[in-house]
N, C-alpha and C. Protein backbone atom coordinates (compact mmCIF):
# COMPACT_ATOMS: atom_id res chain seq x y z
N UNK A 1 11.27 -241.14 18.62
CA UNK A 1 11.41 -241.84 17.37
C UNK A 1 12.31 -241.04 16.44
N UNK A 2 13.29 -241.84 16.07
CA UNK A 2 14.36 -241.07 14.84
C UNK A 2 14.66 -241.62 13.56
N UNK A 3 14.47 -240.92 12.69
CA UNK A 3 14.67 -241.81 10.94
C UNK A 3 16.17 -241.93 10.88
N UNK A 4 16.36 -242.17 9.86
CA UNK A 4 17.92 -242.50 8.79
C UNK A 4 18.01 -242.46 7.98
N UNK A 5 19.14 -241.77 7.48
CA UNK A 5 18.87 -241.89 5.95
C UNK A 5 20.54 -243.01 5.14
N UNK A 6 20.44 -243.91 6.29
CA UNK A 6 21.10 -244.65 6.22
C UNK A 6 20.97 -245.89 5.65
N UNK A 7 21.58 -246.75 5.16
CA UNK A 7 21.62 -248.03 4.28
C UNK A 7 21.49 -248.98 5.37
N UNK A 8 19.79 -249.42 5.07
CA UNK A 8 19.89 -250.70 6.34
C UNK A 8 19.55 -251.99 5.63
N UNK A 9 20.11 -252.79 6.73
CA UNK A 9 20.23 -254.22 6.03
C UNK A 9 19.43 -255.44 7.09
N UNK A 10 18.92 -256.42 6.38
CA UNK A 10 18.41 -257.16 7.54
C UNK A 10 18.30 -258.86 7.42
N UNK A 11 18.62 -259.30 8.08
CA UNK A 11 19.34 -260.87 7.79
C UNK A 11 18.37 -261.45 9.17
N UNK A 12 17.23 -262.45 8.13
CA UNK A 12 15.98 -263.20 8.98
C UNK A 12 16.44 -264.65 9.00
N UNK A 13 16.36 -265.54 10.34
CA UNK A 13 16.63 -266.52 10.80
C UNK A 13 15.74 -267.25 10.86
N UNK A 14 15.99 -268.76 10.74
CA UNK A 14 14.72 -269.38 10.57
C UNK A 14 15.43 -271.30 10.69
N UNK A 15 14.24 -272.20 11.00
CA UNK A 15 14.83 -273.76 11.54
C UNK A 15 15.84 -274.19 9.92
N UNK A 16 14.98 -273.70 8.83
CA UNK A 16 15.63 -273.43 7.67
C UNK A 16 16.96 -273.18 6.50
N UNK A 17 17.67 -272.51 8.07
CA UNK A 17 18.36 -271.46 7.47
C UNK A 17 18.25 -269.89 7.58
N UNK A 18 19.06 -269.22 6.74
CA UNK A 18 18.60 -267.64 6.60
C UNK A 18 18.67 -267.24 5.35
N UNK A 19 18.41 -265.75 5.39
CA UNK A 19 18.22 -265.09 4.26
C UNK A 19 19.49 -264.31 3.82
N UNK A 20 20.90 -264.24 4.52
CA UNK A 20 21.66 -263.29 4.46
C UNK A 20 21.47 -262.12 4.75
N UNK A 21 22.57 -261.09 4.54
CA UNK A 21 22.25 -260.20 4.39
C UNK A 21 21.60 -259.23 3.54
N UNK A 22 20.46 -258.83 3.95
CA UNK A 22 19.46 -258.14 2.23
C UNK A 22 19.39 -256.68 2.93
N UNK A 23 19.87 -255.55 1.91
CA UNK A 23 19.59 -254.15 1.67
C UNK A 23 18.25 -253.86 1.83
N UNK A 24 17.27 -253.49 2.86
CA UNK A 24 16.23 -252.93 1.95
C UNK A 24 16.10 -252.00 1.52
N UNK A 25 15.80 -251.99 0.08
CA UNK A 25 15.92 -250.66 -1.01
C UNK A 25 14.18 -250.68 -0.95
N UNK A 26 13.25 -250.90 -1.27
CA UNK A 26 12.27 -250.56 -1.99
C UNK A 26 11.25 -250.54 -1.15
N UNK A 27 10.76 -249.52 -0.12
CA UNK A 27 9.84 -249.21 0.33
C UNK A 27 8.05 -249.09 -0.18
N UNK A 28 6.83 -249.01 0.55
CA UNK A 28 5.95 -248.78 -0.01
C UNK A 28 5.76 -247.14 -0.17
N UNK A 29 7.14 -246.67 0.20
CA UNK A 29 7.13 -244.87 -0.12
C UNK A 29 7.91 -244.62 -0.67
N UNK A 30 8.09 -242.92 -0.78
CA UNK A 30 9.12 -242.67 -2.17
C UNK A 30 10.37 -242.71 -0.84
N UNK A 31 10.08 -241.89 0.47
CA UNK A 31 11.39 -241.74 1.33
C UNK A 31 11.11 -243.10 2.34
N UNK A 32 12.48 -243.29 2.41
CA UNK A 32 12.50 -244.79 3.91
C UNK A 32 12.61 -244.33 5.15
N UNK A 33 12.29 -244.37 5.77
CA UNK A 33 12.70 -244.79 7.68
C UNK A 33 13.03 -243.15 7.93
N UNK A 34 11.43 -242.74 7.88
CA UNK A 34 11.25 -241.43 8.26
C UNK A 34 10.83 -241.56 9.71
N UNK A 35 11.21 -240.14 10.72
CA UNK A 35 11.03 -240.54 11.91
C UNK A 35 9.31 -240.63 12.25
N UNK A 36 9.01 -241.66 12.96
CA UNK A 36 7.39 -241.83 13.01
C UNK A 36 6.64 -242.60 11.95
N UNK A 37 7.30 -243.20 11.50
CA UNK A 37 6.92 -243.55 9.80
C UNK A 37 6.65 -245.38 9.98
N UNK A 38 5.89 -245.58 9.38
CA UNK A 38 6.25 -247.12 9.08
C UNK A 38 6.05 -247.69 7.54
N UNK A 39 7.30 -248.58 7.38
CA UNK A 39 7.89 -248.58 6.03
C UNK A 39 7.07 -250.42 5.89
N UNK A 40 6.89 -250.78 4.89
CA UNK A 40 6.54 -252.30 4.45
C UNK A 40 7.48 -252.38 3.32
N UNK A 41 8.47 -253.42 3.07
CA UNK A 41 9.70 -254.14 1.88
C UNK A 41 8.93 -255.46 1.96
N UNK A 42 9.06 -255.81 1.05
CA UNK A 42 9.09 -257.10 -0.52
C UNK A 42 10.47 -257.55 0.02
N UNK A 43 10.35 -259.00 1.02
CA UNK A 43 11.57 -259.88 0.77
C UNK A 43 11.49 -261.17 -0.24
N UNK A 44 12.39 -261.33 -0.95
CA UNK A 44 12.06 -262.59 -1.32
C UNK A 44 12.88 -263.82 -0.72
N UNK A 45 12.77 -264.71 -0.55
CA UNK A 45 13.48 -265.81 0.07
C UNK A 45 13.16 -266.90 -0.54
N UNK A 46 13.88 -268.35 0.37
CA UNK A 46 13.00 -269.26 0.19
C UNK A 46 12.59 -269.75 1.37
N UNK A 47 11.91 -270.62 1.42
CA UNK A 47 10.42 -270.49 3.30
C UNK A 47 12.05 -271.13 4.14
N UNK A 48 11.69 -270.68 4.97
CA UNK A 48 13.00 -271.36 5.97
C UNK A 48 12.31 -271.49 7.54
N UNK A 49 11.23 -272.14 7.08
CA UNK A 49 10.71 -272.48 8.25
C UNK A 49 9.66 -271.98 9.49
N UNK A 50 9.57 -272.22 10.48
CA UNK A 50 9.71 -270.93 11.69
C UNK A 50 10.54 -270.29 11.90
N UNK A 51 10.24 -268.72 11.89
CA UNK A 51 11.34 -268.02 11.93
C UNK A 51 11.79 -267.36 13.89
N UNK A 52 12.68 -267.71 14.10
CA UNK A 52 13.35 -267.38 15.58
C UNK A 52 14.54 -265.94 15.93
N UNK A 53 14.50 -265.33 14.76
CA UNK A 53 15.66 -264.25 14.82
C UNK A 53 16.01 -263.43 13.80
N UNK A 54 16.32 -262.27 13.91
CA UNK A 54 16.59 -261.26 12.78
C UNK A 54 17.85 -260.55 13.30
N UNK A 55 18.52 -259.78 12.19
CA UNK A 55 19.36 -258.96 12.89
C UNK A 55 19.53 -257.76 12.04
N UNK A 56 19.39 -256.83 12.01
CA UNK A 56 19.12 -255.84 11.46
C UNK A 56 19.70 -254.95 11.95
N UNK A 57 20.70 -253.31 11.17
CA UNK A 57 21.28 -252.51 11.35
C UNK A 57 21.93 -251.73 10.22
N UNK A 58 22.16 -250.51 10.39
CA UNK A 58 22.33 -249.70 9.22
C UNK A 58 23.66 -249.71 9.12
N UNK A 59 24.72 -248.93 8.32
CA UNK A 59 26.10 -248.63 7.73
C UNK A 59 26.70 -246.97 8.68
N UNK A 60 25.72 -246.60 9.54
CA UNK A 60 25.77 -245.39 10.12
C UNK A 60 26.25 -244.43 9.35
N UNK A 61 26.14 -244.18 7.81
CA UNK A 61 26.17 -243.14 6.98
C UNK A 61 25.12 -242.40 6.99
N UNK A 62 25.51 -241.15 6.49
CA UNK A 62 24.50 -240.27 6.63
C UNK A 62 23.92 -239.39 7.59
N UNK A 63 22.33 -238.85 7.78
CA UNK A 63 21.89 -237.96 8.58
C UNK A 63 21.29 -239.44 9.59
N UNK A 64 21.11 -239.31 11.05
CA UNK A 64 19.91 -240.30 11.63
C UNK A 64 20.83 -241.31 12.24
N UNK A 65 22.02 -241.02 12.61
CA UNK A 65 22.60 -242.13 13.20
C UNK A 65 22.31 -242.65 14.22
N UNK A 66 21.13 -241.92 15.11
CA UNK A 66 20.60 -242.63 16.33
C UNK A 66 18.99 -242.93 16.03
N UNK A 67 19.16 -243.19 15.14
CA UNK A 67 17.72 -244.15 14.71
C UNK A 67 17.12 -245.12 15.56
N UNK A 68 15.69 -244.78 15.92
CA UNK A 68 14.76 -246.07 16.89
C UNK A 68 13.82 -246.32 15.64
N UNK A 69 14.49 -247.98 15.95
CA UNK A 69 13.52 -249.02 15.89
C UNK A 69 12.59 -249.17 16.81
N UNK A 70 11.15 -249.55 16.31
CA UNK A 70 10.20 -250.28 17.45
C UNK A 70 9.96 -251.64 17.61
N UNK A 71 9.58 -252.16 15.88
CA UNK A 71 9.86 -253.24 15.75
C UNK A 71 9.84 -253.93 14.32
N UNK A 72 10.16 -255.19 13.95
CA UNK A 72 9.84 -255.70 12.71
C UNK A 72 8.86 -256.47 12.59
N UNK A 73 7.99 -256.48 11.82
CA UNK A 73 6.75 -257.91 11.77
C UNK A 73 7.15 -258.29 10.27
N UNK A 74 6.77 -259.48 10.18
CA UNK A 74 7.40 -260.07 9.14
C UNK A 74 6.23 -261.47 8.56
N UNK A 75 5.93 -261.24 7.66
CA UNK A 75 4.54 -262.09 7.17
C UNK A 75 4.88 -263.02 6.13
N UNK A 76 4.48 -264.52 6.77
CA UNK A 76 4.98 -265.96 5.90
C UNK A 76 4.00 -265.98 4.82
N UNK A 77 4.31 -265.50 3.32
CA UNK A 77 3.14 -265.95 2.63
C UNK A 77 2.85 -267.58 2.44
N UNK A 78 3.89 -268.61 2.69
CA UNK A 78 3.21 -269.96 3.12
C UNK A 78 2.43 -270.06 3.84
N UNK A 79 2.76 -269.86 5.01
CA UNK A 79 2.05 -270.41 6.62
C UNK A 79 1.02 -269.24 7.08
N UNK A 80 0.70 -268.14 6.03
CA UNK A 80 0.29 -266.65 6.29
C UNK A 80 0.40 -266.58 8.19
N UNK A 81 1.49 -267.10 8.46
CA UNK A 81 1.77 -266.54 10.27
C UNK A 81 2.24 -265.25 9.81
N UNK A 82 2.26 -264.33 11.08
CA UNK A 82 3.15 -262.71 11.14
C UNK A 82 4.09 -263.19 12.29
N UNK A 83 5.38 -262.83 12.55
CA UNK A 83 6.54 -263.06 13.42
C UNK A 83 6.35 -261.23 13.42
N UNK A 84 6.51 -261.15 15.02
CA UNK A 84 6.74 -259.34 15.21
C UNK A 84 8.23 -259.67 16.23
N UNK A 85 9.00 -258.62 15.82
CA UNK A 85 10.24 -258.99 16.53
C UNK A 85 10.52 -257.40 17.10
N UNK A 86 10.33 -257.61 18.28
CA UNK A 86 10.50 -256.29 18.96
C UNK A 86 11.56 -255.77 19.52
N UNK A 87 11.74 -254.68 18.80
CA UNK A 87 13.41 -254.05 18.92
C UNK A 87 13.58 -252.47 19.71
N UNK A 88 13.07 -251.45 19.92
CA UNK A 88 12.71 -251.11 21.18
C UNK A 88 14.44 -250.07 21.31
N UNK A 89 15.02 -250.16 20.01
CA UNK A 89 16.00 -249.30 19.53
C UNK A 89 16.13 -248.28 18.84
């Protein structure tokens, strides 16, 4: 497992539509995407449905350029479903 201290971005797919591309800045910690760590972000959107795809990746600035992902889960406050999207990078 490896952190970053890189600018990551993550663009969620859905029957809907998407969300673009969104920065996440605001972790439930003071540091982000420490190695071993798991981070929870505040997206806001609007509902776009079932969601089928994400794509997510950093700017490779910085320290951590070989950063693993395990995975993303991602929680509908409409439909309170969780989507886990397993990335295994």
């Amino acid at each position: 497992n490896a952190g970053t201290e890189a600018e990551v971005c993550l663009c969620v797919y859905g029957e809907r539509g998407d969300t673009g591309a969104r920065q996440l800045l605001r972790s439930h910690k003071p540091k982000r995407f420490l190695k071993g760590e798991t981070d929870i972000f505040a997206v806001e959107a609007v509902h776009l449905g079932q969601l089928y795809k994400i794509v997510i990746g950093h700017n490779g600035l910085g320290s951590g350029n070989g950063w693993f992902l395990d995975k993303v889960v991602i929680k509908d406050p409409v439909t309170d479903l969780d989507y886990t999207f397993l990335c295994h990078r």
